[in-house]
C-alpha atoms as a PDB file:
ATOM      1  CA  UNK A   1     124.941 148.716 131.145  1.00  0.00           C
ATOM      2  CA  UNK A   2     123.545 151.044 128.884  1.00  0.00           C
ATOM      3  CA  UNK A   3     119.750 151.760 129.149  1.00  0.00           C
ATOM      4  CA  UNK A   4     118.658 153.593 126.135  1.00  0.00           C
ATOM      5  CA  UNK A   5     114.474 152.417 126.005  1.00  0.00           C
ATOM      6  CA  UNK A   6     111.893 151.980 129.021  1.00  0.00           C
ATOM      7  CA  UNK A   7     111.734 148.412 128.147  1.00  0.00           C
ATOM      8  CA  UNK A   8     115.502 148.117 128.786  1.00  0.00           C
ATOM      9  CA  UNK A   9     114.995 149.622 131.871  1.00  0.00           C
ATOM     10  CA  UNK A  10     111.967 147.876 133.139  1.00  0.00           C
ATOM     11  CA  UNK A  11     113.755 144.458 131.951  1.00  0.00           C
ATOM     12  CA  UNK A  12     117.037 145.970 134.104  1.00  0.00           C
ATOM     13  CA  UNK A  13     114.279 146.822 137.258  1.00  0.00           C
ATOM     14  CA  UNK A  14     112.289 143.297 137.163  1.00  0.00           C
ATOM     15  CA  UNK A  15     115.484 141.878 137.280  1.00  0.00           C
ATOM     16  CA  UNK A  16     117.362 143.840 139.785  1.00  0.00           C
ATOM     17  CA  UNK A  17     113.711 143.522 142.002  1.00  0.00           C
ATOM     18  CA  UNK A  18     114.031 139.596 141.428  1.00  0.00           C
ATOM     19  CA  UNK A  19     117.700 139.027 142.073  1.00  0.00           C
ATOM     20  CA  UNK A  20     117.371 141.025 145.312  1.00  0.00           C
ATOM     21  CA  UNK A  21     114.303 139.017 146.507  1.00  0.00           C
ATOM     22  CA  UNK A  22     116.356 136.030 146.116  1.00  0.00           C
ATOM     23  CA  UNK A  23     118.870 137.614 148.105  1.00  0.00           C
ATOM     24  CA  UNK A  24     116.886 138.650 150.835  1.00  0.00           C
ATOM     25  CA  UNK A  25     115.538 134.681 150.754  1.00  0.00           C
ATOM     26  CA  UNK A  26     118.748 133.716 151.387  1.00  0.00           C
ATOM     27  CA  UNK A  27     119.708 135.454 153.955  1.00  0.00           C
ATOM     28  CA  UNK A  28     116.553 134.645 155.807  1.00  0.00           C
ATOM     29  CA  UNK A  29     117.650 131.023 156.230  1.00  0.00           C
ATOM     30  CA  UNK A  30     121.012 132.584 157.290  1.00  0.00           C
ATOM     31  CA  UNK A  31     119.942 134.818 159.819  1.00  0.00           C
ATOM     32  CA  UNK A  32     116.869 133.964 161.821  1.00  0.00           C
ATOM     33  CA  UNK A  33     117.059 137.140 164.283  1.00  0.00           C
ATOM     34  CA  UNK A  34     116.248 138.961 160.093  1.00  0.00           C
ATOM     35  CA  UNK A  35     114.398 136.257 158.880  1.00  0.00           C
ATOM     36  CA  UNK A  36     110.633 138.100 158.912  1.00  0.00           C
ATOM     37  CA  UNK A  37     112.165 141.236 157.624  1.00  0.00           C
ATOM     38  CA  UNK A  38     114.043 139.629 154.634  1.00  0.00           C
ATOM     39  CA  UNK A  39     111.010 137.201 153.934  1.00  0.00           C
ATOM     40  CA  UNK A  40     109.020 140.579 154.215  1.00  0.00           C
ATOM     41  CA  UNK A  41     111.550 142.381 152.215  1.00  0.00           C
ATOM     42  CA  UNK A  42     111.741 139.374 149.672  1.00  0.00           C
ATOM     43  CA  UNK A  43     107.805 139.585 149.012  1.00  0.00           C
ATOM     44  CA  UNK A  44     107.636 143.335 148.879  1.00  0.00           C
ATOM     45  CA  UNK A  45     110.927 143.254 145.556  1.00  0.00           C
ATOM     46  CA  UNK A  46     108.941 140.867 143.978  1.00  0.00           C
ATOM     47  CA  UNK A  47     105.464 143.151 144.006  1.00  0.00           C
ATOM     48  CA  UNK A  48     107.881 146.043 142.836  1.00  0.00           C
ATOM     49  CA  UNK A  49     108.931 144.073 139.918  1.00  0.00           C
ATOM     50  CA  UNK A  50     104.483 143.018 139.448  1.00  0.00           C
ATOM     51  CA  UNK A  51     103.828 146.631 140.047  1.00  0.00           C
ATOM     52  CA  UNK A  52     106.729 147.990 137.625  1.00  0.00           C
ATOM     53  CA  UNK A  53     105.863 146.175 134.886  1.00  0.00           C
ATOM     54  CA  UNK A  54     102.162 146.652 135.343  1.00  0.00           C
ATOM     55  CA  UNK A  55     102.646 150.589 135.359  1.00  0.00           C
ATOM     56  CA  UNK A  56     104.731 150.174 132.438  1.00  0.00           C
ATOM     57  CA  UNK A  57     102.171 148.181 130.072  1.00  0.00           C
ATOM     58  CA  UNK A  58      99.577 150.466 131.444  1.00  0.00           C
ATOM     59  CA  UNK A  59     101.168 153.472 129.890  1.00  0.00           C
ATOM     60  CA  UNK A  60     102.269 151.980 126.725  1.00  0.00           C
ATOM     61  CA  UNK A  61      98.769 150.928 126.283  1.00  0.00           C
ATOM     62  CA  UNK A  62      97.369 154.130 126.981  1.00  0.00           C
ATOM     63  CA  UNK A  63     100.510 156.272 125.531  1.00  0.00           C
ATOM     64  CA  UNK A  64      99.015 154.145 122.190  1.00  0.00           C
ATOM     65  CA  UNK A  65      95.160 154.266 122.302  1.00  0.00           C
ATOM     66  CA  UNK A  66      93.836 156.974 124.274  1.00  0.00           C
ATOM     67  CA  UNK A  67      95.096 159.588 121.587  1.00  0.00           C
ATOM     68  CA  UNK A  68      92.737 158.208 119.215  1.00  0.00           C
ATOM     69  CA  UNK A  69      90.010 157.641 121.237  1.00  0.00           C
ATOM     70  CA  UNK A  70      88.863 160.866 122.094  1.00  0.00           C
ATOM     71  CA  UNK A  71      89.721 162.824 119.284  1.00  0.00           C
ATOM     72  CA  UNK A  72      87.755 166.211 119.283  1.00  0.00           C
ATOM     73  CA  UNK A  73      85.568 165.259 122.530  1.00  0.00           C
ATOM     74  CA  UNK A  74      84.703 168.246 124.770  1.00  0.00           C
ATOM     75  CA  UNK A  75      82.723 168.650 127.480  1.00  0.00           C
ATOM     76  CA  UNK A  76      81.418 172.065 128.986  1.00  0.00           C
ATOM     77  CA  UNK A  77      79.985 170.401 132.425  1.00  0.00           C
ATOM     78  CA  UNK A  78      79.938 173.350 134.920  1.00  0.00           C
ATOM     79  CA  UNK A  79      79.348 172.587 138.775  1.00  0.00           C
ATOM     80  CA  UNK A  80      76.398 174.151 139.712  1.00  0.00           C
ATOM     81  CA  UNK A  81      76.712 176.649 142.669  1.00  0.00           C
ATOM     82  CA  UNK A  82      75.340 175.878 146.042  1.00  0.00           C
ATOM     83  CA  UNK A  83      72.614 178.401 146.963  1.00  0.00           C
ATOM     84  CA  UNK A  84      71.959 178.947 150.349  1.00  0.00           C
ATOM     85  CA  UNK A  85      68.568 180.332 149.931  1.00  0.00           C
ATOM     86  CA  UNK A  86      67.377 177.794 147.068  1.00  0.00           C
ATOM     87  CA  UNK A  87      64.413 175.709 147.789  1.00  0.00           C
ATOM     88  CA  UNK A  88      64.440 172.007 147.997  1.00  0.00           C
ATOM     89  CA  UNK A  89      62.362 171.991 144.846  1.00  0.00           C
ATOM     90  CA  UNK A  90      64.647 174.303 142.847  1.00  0.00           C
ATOM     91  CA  UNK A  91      68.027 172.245 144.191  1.00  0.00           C
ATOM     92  CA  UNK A  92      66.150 168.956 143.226  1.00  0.00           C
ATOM     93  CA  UNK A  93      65.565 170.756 139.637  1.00  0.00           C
ATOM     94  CA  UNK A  94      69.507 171.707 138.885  1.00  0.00           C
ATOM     95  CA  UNK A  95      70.275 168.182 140.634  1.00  0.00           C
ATOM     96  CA  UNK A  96      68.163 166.217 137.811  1.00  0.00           C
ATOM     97  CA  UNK A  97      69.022 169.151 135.122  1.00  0.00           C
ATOM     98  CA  UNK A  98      73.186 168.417 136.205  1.00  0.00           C
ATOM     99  CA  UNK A  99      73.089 164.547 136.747  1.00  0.00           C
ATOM    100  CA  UNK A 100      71.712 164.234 133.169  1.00  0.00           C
ATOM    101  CA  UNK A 101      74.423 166.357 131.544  1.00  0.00           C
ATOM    102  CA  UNK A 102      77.122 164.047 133.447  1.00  0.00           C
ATOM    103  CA  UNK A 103      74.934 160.832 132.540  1.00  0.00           C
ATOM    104  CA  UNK A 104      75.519 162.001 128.907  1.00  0.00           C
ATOM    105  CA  UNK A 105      79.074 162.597 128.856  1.00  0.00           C
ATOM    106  CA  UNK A 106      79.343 159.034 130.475  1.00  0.00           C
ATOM    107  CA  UNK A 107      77.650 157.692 127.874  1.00  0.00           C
ATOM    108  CA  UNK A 108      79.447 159.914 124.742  1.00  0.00           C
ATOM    109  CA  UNK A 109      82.963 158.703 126.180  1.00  0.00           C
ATOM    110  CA  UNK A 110      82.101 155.166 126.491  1.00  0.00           C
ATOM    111  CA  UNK A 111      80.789 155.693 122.921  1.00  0.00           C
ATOM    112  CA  UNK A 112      84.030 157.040 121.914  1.00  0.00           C
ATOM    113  CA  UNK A 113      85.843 154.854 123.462  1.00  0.00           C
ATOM    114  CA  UNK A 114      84.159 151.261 123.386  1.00  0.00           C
ATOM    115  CA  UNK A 115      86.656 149.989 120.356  1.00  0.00           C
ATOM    116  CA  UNK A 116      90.161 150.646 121.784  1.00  0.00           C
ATOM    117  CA  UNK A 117      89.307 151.280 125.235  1.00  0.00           C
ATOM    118  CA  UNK A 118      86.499 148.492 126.591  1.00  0.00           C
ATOM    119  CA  UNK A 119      87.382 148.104 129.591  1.00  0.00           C
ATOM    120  CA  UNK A 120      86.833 151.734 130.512  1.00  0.00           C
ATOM    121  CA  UNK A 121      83.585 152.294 128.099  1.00  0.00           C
ATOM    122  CA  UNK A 122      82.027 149.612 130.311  1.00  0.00           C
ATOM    123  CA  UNK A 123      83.249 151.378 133.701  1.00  0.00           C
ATOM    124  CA  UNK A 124      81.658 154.715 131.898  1.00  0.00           C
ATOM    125  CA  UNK A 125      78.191 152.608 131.196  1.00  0.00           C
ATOM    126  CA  UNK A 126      77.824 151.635 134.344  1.00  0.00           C
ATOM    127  CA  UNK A 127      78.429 154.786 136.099  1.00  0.00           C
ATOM    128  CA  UNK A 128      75.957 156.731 133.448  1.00  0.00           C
ATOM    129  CA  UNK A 129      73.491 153.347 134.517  1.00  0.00           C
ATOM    130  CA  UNK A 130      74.316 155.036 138.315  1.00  0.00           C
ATOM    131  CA  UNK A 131      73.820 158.792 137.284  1.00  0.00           C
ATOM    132  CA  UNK A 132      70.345 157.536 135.446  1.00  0.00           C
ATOM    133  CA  UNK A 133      68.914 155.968 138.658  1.00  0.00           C
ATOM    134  CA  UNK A 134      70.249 158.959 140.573  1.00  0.00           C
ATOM    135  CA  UNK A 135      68.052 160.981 138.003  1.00  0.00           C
ATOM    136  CA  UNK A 136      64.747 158.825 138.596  1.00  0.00           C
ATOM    137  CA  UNK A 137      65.425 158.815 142.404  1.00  0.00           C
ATOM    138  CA  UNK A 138      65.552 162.965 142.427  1.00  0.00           C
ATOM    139  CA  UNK A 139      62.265 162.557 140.098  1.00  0.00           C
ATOM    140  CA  UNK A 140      60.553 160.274 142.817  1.00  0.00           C
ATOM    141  CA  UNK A 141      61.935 163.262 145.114  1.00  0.00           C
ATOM    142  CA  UNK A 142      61.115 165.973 143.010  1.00  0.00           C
ATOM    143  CA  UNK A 143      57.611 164.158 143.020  1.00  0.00           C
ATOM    144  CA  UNK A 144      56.875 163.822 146.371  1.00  0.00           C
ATOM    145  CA  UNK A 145      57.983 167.300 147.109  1.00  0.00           C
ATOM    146  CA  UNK A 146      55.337 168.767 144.973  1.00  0.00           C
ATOM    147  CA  UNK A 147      52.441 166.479 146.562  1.00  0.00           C
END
């Protein structure tokens, strides 16, 4: 059999998944000394086959959307260096300074992205929603430092 496209071969893989998973049923009922490892076997064809197909659709989708999506983003987020000898105050200042930056980005690429993409625009709201209460929680840090 000829495979020329990744849907022929994913069609050829789901199949040869299934048709050994009904195999390996059968000869559980045949064989009871094998019987947990074929049922086991069985189950485990039939998640290749789920987890084939799923990998499959997942690239397609992306191979088609995520070129769009993010057409002339860039980013120039730099990890700030640990300093041994930096106070608490001054850490607590490049913290807030550095989990804004990143709450931004979050929120640019979920902008960017919210039409083709939803699923991960919301996943990028709600971790800028995480990096904002970071931010007010090194404030109420940065605060209490300075009383």
């Amino acid at each position: 059999m000829e495979l020329n496209t990744a849907a022929a071969v994913i069609k050829y893989v789901s199949s040869l998944e299934l048709d050994s998973a009904e195999l390996y049923k059968e000869w559980s009922k045949l064989h009871e000394k094998a019987r947990d490892s074929f049922e086991t076997f069985a189950g485990v064809n039939k998640k290749n086959a789920q987890n084939v197909k799923r990998a499959y659709y997942s690239s397609v989708s992306d191979a088609l959307e995520t070129g769009f999506c993010f057409k002339g983003f860039q980013s120039d987020l730099v990890i700030p260096k640990c300093k041994q000898e930096a106070t608490i105050s001054e850490i607590l200042k490049v913290a807030i300074g550095f989990e804004n930056e990143i709450k931004n980005f979050y929120l640019e690429a979920a902008s960017l992205s919210k039409y083709l993409l939803t699923d991960i625009s919301r996943e990028m709201q709600r971790v800028a929603k995480i990096r904002e209460n970071r931010v007010m929680e090194l404030l109420s840090m940065s605060q209490a430092e300075e009383s």
